[in-house]
PDB file of N, CA and C in Angstrom:
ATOM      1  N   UNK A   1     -13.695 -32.857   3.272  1.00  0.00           N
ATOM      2  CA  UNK A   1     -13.147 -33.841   4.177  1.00  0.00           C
ATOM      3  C   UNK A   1     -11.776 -33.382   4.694  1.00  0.00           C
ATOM      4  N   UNK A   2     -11.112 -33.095   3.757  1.00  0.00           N
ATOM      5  CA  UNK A   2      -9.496 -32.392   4.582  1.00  0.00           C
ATOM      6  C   UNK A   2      -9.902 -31.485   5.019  1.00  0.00           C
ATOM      7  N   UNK A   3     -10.255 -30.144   5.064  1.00  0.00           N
ATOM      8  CA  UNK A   3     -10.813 -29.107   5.695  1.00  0.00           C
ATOM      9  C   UNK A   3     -11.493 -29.601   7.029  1.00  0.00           C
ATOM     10  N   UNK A   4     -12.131 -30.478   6.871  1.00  0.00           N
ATOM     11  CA  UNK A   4     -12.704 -31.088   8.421  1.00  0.00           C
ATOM     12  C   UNK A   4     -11.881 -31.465   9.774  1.00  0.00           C
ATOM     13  N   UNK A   5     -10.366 -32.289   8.949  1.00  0.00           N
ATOM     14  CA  UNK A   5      -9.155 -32.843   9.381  1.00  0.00           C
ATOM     15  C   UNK A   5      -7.871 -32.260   9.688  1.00  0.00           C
ATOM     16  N   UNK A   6      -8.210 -30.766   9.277  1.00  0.00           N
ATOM     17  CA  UNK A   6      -7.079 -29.975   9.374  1.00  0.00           C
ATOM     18  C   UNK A   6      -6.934 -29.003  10.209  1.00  0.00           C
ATOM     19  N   UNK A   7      -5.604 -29.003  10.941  1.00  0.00           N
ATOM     20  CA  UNK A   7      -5.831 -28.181  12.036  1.00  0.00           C
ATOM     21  C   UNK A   7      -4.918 -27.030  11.382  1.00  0.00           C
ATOM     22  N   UNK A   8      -4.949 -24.926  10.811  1.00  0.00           N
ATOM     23  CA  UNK A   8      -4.261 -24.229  10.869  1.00  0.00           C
ATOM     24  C   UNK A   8      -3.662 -23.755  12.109  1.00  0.00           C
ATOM     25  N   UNK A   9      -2.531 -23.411  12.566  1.00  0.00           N
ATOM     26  CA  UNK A   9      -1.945 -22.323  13.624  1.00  0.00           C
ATOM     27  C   UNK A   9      -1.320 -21.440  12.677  1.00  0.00           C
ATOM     28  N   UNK A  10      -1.782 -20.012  12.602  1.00  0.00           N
ATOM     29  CA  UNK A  10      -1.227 -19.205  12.484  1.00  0.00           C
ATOM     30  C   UNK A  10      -0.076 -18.828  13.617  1.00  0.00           C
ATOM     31  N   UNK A  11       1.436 -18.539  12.722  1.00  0.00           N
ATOM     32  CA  UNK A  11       1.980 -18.117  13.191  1.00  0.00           C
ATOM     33  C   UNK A  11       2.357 -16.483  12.737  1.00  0.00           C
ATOM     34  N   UNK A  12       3.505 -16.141  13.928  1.00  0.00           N
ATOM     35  CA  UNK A  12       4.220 -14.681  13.334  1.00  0.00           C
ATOM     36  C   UNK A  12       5.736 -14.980  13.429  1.00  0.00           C
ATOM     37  N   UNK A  13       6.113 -14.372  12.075  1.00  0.00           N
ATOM     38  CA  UNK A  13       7.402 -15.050  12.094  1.00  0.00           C
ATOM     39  C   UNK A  13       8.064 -12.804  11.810  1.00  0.00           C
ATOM     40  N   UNK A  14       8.286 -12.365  12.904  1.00  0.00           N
ATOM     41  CA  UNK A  14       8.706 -10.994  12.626  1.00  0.00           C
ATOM     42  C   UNK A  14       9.934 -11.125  11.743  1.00  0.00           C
ATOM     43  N   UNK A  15      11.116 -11.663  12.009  1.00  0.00           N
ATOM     44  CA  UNK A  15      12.223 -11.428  11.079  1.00  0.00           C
ATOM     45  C   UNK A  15      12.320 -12.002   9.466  1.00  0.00           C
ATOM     46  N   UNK A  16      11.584 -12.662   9.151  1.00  0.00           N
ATOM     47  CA  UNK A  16      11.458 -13.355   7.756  1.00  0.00           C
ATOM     48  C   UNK A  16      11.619 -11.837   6.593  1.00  0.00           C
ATOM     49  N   UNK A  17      10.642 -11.035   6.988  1.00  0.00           N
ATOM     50  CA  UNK A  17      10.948  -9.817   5.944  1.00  0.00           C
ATOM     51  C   UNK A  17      11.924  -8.947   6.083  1.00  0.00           C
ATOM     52  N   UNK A  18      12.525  -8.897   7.069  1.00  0.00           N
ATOM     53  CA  UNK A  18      13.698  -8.191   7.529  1.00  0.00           C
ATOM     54  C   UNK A  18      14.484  -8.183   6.184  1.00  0.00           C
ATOM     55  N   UNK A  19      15.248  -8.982   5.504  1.00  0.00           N
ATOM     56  CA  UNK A  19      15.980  -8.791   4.675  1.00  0.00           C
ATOM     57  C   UNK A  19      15.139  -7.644   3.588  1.00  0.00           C
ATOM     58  N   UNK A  20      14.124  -7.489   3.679  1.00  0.00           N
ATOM     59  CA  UNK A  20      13.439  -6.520   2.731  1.00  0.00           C
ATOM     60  C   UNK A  20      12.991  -5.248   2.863  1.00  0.00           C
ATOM     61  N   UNK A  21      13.470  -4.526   4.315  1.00  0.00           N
ATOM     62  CA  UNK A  21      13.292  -3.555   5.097  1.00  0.00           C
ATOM     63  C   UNK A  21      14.033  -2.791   4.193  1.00  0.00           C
ATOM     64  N   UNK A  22      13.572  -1.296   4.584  1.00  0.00           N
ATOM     65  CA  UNK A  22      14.424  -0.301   3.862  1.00  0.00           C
ATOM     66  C   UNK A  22      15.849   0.069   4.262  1.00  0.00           C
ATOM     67  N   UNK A  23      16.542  -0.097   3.508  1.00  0.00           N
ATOM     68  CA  UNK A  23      18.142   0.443   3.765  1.00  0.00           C
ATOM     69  C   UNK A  23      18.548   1.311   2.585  1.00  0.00           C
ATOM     70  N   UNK A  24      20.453   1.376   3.545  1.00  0.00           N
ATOM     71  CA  UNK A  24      20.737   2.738   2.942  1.00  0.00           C
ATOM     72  C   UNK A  24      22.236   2.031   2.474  1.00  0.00           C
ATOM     73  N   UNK A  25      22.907   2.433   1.656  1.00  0.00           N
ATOM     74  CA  UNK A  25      24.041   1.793   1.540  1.00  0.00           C
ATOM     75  C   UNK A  25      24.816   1.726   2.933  1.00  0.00           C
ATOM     76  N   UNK A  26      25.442   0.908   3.073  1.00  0.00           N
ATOM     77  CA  UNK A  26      26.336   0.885   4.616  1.00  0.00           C
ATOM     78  C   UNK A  26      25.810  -0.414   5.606  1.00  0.00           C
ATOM     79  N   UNK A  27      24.295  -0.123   5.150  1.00  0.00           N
ATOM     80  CA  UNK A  27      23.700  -0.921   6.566  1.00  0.00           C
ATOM     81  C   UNK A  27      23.683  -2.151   6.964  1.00  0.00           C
ATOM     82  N   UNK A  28      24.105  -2.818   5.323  1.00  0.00           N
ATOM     83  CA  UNK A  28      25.017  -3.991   5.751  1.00  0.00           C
ATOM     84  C   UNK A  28      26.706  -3.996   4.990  1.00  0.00           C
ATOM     85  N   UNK A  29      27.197  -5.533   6.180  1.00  0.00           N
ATOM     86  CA  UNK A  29      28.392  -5.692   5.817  1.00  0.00           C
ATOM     87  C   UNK A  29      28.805  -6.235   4.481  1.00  0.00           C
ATOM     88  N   UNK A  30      29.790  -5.580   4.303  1.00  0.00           N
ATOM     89  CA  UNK A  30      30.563  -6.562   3.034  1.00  0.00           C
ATOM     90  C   UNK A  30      31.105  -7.617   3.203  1.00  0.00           C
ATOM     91  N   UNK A  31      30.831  -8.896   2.071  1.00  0.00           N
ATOM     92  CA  UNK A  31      31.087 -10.618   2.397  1.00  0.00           C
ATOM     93  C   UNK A  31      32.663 -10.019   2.806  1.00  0.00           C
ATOM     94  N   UNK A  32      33.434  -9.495   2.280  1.00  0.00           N
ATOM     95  CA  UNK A  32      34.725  -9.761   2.569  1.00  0.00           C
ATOM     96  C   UNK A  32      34.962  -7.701   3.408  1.00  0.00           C
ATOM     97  N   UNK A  33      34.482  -7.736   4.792  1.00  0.00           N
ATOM     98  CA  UNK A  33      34.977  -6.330   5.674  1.00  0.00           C
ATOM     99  C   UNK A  33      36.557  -5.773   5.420  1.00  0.00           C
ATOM    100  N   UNK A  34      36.514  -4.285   5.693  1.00  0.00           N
ATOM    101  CA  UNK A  34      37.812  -4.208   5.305  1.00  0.00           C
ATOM    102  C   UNK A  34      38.740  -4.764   6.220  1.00  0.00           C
ATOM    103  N   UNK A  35      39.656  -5.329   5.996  1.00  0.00           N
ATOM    104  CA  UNK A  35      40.822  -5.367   6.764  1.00  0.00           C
ATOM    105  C   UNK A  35      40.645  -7.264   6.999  1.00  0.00           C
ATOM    106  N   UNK A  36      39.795  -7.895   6.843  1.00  0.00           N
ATOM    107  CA  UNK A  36      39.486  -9.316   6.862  1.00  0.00           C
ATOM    108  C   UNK A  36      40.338  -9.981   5.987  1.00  0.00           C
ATOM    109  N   UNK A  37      41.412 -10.961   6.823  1.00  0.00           N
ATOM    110  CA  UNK A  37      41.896 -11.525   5.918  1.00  0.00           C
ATOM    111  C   UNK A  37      41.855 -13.162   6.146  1.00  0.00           C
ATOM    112  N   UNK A  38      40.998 -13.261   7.177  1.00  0.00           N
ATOM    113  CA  UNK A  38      40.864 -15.169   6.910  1.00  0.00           C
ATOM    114  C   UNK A  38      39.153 -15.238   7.587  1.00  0.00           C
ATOM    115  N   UNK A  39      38.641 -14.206   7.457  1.00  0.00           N
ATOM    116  CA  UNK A  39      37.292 -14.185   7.820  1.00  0.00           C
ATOM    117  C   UNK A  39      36.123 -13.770   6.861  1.00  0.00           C
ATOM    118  N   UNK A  40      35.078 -14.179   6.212  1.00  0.00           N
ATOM    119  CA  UNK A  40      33.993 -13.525   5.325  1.00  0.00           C
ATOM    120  C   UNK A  40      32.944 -13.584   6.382  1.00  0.00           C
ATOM    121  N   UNK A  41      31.578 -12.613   5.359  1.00  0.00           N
ATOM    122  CA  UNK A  41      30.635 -12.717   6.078  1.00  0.00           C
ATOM    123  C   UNK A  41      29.679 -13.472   4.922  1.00  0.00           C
ATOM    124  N   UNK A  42      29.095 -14.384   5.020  1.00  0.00           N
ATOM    125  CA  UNK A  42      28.239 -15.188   4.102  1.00  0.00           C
ATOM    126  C   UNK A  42      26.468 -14.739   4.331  1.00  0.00           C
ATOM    127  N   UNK A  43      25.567 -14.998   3.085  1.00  0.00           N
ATOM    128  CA  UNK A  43      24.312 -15.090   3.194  1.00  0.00           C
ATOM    129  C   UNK A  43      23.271 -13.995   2.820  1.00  0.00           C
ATOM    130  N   UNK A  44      22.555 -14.253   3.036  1.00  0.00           N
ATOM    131  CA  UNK A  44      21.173 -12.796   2.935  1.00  0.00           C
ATOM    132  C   UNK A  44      21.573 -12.044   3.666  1.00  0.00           C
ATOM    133  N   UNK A  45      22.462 -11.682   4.529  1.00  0.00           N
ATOM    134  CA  UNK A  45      22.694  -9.888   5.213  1.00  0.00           C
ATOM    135  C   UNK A  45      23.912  -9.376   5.089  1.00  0.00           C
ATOM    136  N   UNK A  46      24.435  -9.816   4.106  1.00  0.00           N
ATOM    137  CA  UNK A  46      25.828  -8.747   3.627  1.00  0.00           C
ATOM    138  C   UNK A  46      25.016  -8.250   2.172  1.00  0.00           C
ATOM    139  N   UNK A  47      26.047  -6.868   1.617  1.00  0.00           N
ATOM    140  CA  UNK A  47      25.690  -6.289   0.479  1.00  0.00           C
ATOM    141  C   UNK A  47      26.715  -6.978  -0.640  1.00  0.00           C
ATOM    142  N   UNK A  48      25.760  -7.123  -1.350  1.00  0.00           N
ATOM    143  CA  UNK A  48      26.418  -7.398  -2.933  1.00  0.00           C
ATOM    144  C   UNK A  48      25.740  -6.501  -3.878  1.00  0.00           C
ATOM    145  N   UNK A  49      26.474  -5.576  -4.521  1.00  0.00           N
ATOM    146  CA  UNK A  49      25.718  -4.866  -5.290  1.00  0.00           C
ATOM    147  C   UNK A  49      25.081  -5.366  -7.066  1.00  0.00           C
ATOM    148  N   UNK A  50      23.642  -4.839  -7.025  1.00  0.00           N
ATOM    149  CA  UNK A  50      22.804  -5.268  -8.172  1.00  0.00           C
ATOM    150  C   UNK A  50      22.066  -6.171  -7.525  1.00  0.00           C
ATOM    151  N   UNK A  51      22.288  -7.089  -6.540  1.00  0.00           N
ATOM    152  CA  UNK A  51      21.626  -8.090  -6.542  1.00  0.00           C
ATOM    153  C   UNK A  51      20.433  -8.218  -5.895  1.00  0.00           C
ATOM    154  N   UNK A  52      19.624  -9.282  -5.457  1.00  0.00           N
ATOM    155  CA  UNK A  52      18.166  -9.343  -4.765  1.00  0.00           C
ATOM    156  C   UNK A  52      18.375 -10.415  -4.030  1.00  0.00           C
ATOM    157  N   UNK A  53      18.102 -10.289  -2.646  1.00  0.00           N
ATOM    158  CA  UNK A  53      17.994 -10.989  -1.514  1.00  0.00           C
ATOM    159  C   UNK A  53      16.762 -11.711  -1.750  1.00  0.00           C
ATOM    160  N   UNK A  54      16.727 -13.220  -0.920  1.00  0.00           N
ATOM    161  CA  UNK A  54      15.834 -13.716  -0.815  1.00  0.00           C
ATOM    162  C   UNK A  54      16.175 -15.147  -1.739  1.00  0.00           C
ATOM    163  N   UNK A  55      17.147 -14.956  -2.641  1.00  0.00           N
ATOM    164  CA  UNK A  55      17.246 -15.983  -3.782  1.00  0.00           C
ATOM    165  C   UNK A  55      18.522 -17.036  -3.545  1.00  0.00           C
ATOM    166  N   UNK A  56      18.159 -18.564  -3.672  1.00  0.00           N
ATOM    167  CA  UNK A  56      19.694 -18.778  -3.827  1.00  0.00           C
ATOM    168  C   UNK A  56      20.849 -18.618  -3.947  1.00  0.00           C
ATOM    169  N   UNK A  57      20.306 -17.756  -5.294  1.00  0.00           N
ATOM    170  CA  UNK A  57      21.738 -17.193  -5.868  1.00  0.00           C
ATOM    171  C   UNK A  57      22.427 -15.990  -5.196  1.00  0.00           C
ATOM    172  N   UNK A  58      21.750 -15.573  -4.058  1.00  0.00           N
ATOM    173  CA  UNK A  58      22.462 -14.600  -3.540  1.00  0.00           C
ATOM    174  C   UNK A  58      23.463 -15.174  -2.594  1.00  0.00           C
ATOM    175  N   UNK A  59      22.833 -15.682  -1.662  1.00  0.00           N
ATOM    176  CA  UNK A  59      23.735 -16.581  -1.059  1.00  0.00           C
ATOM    177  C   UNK A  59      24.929 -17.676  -1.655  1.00  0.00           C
ATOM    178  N   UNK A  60      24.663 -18.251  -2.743  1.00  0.00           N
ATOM    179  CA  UNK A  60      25.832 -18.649  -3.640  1.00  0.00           C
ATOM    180  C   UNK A  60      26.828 -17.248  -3.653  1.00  0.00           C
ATOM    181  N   UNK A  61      26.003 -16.536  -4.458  1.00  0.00           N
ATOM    182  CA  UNK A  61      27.040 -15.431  -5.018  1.00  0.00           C
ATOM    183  C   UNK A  61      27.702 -14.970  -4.097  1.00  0.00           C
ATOM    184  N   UNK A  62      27.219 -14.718  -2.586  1.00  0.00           N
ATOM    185  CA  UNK A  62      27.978 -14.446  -1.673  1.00  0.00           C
ATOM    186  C   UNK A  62      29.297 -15.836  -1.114  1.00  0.00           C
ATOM    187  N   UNK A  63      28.864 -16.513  -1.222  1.00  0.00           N
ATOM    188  CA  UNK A  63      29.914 -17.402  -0.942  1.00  0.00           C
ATOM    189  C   UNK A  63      31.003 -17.268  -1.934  1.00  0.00           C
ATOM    190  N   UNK A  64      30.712 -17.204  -3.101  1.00  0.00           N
ATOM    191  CA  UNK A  64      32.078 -17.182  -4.266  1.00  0.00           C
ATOM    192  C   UNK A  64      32.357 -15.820  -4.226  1.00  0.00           C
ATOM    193  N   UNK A  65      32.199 -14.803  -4.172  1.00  0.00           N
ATOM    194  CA  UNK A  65      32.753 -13.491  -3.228  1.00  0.00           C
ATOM    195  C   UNK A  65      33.795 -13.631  -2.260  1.00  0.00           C
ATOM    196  N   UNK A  66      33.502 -14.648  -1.446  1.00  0.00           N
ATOM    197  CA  UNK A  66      34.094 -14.681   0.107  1.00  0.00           C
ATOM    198  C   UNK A  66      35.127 -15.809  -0.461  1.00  0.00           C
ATOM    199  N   UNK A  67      35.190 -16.739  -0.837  1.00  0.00           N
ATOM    200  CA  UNK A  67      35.983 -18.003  -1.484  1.00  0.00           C
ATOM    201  C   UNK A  67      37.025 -17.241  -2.552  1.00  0.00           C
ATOM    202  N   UNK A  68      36.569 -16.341  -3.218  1.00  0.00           N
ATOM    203  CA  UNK A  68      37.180 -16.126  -4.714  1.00  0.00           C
ATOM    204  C   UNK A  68      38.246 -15.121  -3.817  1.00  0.00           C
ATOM    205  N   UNK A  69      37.617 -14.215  -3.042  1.00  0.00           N
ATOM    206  CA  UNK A  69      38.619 -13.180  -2.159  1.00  0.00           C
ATOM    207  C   UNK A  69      39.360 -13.452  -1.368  1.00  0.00           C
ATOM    208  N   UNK A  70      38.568 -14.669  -0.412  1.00  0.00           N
ATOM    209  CA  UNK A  70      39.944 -15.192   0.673  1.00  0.00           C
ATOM    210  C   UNK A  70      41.024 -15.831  -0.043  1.00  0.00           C
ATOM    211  N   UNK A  71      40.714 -16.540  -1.044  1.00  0.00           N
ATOM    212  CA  UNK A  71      41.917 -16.877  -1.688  1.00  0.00           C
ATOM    213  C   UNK A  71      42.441 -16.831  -2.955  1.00  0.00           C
ATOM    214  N   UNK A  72      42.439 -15.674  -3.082  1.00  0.00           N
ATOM    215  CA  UNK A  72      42.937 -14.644  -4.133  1.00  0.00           C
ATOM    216  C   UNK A  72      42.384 -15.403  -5.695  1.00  0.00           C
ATOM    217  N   UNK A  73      41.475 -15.777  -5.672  1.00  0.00           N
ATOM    218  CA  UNK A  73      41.121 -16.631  -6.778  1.00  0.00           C
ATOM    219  C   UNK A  73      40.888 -15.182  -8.324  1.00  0.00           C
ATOM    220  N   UNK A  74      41.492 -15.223  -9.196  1.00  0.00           N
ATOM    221  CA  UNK A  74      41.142 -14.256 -10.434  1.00  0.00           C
ATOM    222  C   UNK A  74      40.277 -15.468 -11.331  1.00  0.00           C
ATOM    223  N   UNK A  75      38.636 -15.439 -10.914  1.00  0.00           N
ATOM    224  CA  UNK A  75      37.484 -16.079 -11.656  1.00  0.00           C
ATOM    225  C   UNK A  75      36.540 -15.014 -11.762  1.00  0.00           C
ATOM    226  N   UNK A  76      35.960 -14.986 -12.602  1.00  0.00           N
ATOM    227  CA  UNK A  76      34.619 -13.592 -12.577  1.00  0.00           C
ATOM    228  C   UNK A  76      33.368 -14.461 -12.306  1.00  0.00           C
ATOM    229  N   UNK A  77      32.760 -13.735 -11.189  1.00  0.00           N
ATOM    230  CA  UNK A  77      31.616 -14.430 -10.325  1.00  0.00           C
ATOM    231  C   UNK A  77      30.520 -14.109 -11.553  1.00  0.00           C
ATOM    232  N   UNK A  78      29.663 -15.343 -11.497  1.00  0.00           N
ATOM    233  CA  UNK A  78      28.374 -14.954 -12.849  1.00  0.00           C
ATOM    234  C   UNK A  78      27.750 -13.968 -12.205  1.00  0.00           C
ATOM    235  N   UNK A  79      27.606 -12.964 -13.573  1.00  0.00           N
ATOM    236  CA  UNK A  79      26.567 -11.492 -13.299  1.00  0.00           C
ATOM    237  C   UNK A  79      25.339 -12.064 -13.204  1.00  0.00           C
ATOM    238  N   UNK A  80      24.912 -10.815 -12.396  1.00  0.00           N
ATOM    239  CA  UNK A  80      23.501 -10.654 -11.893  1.00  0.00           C
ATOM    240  C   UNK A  80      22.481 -10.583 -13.278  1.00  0.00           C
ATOM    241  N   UNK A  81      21.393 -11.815 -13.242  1.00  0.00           N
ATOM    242  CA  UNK A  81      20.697 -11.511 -14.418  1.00  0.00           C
ATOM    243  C   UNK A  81      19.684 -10.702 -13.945  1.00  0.00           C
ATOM    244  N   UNK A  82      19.801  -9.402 -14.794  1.00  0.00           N
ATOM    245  CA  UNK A  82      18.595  -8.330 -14.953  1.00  0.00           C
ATOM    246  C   UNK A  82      17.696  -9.116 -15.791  1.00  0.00           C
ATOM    247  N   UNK A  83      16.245  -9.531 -14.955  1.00  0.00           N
ATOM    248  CA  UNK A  83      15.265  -9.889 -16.161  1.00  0.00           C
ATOM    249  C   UNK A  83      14.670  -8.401 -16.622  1.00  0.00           C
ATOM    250  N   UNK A  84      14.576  -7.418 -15.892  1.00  0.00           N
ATOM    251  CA  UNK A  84      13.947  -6.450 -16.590  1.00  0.00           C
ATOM    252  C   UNK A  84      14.066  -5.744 -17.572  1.00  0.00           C
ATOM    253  N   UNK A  85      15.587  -6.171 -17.501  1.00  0.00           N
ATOM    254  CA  UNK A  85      15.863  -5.857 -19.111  1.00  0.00           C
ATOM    255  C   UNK A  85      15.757  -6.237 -20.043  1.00  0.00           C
ATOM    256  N   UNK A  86      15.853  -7.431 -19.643  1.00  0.00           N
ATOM    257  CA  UNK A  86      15.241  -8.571 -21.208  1.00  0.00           C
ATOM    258  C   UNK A  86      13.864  -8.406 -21.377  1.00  0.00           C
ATOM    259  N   UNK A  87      13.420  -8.001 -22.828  1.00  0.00           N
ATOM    260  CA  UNK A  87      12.730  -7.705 -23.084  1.00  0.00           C
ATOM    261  C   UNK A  87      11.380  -9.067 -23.262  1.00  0.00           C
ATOM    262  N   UNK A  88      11.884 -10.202 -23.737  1.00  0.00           N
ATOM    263  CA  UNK A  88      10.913 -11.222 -24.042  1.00  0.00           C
ATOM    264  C   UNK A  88      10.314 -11.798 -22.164  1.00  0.00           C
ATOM    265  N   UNK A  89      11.843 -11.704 -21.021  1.00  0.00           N
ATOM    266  CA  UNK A  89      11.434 -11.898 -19.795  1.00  0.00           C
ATOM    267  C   UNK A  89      10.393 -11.425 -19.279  1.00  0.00           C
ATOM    268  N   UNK A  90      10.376  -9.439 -19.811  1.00  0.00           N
ATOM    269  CA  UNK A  90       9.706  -8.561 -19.374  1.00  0.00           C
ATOM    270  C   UNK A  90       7.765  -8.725 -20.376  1.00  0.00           C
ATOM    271  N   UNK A  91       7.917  -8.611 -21.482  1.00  0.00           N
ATOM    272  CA  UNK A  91       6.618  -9.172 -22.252  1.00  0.00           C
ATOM    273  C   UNK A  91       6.106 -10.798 -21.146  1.00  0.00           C
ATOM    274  N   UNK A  92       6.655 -11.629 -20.982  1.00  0.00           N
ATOM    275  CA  UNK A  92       5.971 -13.032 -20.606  1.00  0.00           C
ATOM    276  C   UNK A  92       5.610 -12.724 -18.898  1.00  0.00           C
ATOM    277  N   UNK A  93       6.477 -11.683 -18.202  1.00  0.00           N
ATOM    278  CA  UNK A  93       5.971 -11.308 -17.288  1.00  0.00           C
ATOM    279  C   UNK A  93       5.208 -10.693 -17.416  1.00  0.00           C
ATOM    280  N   UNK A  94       3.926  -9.888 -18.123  1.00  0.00           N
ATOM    281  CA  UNK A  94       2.989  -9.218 -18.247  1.00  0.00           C
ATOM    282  C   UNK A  94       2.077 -10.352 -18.622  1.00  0.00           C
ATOM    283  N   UNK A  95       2.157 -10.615 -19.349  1.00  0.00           N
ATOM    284  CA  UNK A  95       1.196 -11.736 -19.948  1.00  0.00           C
ATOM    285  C   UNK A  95       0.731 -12.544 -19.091  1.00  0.00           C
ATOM    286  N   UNK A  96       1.579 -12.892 -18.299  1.00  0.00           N
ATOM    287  CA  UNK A  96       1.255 -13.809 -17.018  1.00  0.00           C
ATOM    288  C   UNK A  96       0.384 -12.853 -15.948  1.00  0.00           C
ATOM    289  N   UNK A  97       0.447 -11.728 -15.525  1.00  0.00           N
ATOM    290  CA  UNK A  97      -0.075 -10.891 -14.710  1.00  0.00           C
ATOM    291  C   UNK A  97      -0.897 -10.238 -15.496  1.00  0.00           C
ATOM    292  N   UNK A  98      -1.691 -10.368 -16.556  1.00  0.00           N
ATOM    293  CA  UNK A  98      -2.278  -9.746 -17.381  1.00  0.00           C
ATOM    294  C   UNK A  98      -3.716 -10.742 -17.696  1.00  0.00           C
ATOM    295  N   UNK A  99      -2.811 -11.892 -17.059  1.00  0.00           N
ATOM    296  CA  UNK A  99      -4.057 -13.238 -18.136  1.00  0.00           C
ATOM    297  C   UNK A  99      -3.690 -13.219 -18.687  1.00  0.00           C
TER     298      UNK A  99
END
């Protein structure tokens, strides 16, 4: 009955994967460019190193980058959690992709 009632449109959305294209260091900006002193760059297309685009927390993390730097704030931004290193993360991720 829903299947009967439902209309799909496929769309194409070209830039959505963009943030996942191959790069090289450089190819994006840093939240805080050199010489910027009342300007950041916020979001999924500046570099923060370690981290993975696509996630909240990148975009947070980029904002407290740009906040902590424009105004000289001495706070240590929370590290990037490596699940691959954790070992029980890394076992329950198999298990799950394993059955």
């Amino acid at each position: 009955q829903l299947l009967a009632t439902s209309t799909a449109i496929p769309v194409m959305m070209p830039y959505i994967t963009s943030e996942f294209a191959c790069r090289e260091a450089g190819d994006r900006p840093a939240v805080l460019p050199k010489g910027a002193l009342n300007y950041a760059l916020l979001g999924q297309y500046v570099e923060i190193p370690e981290d993975v685009v696509f996630t909240v927390e990148y975009s947070v993390r980029s904002a407290m980058h740009a906040v902590y730097g424009l105004l000289g704030i001495e706070r240590p931004i929370p590290p990037v959690y490596h699940a691959i290193a954790d070992p029980v993360a890394a076992l329950a991720a198999m298990k799950t992709l394993l059955g």
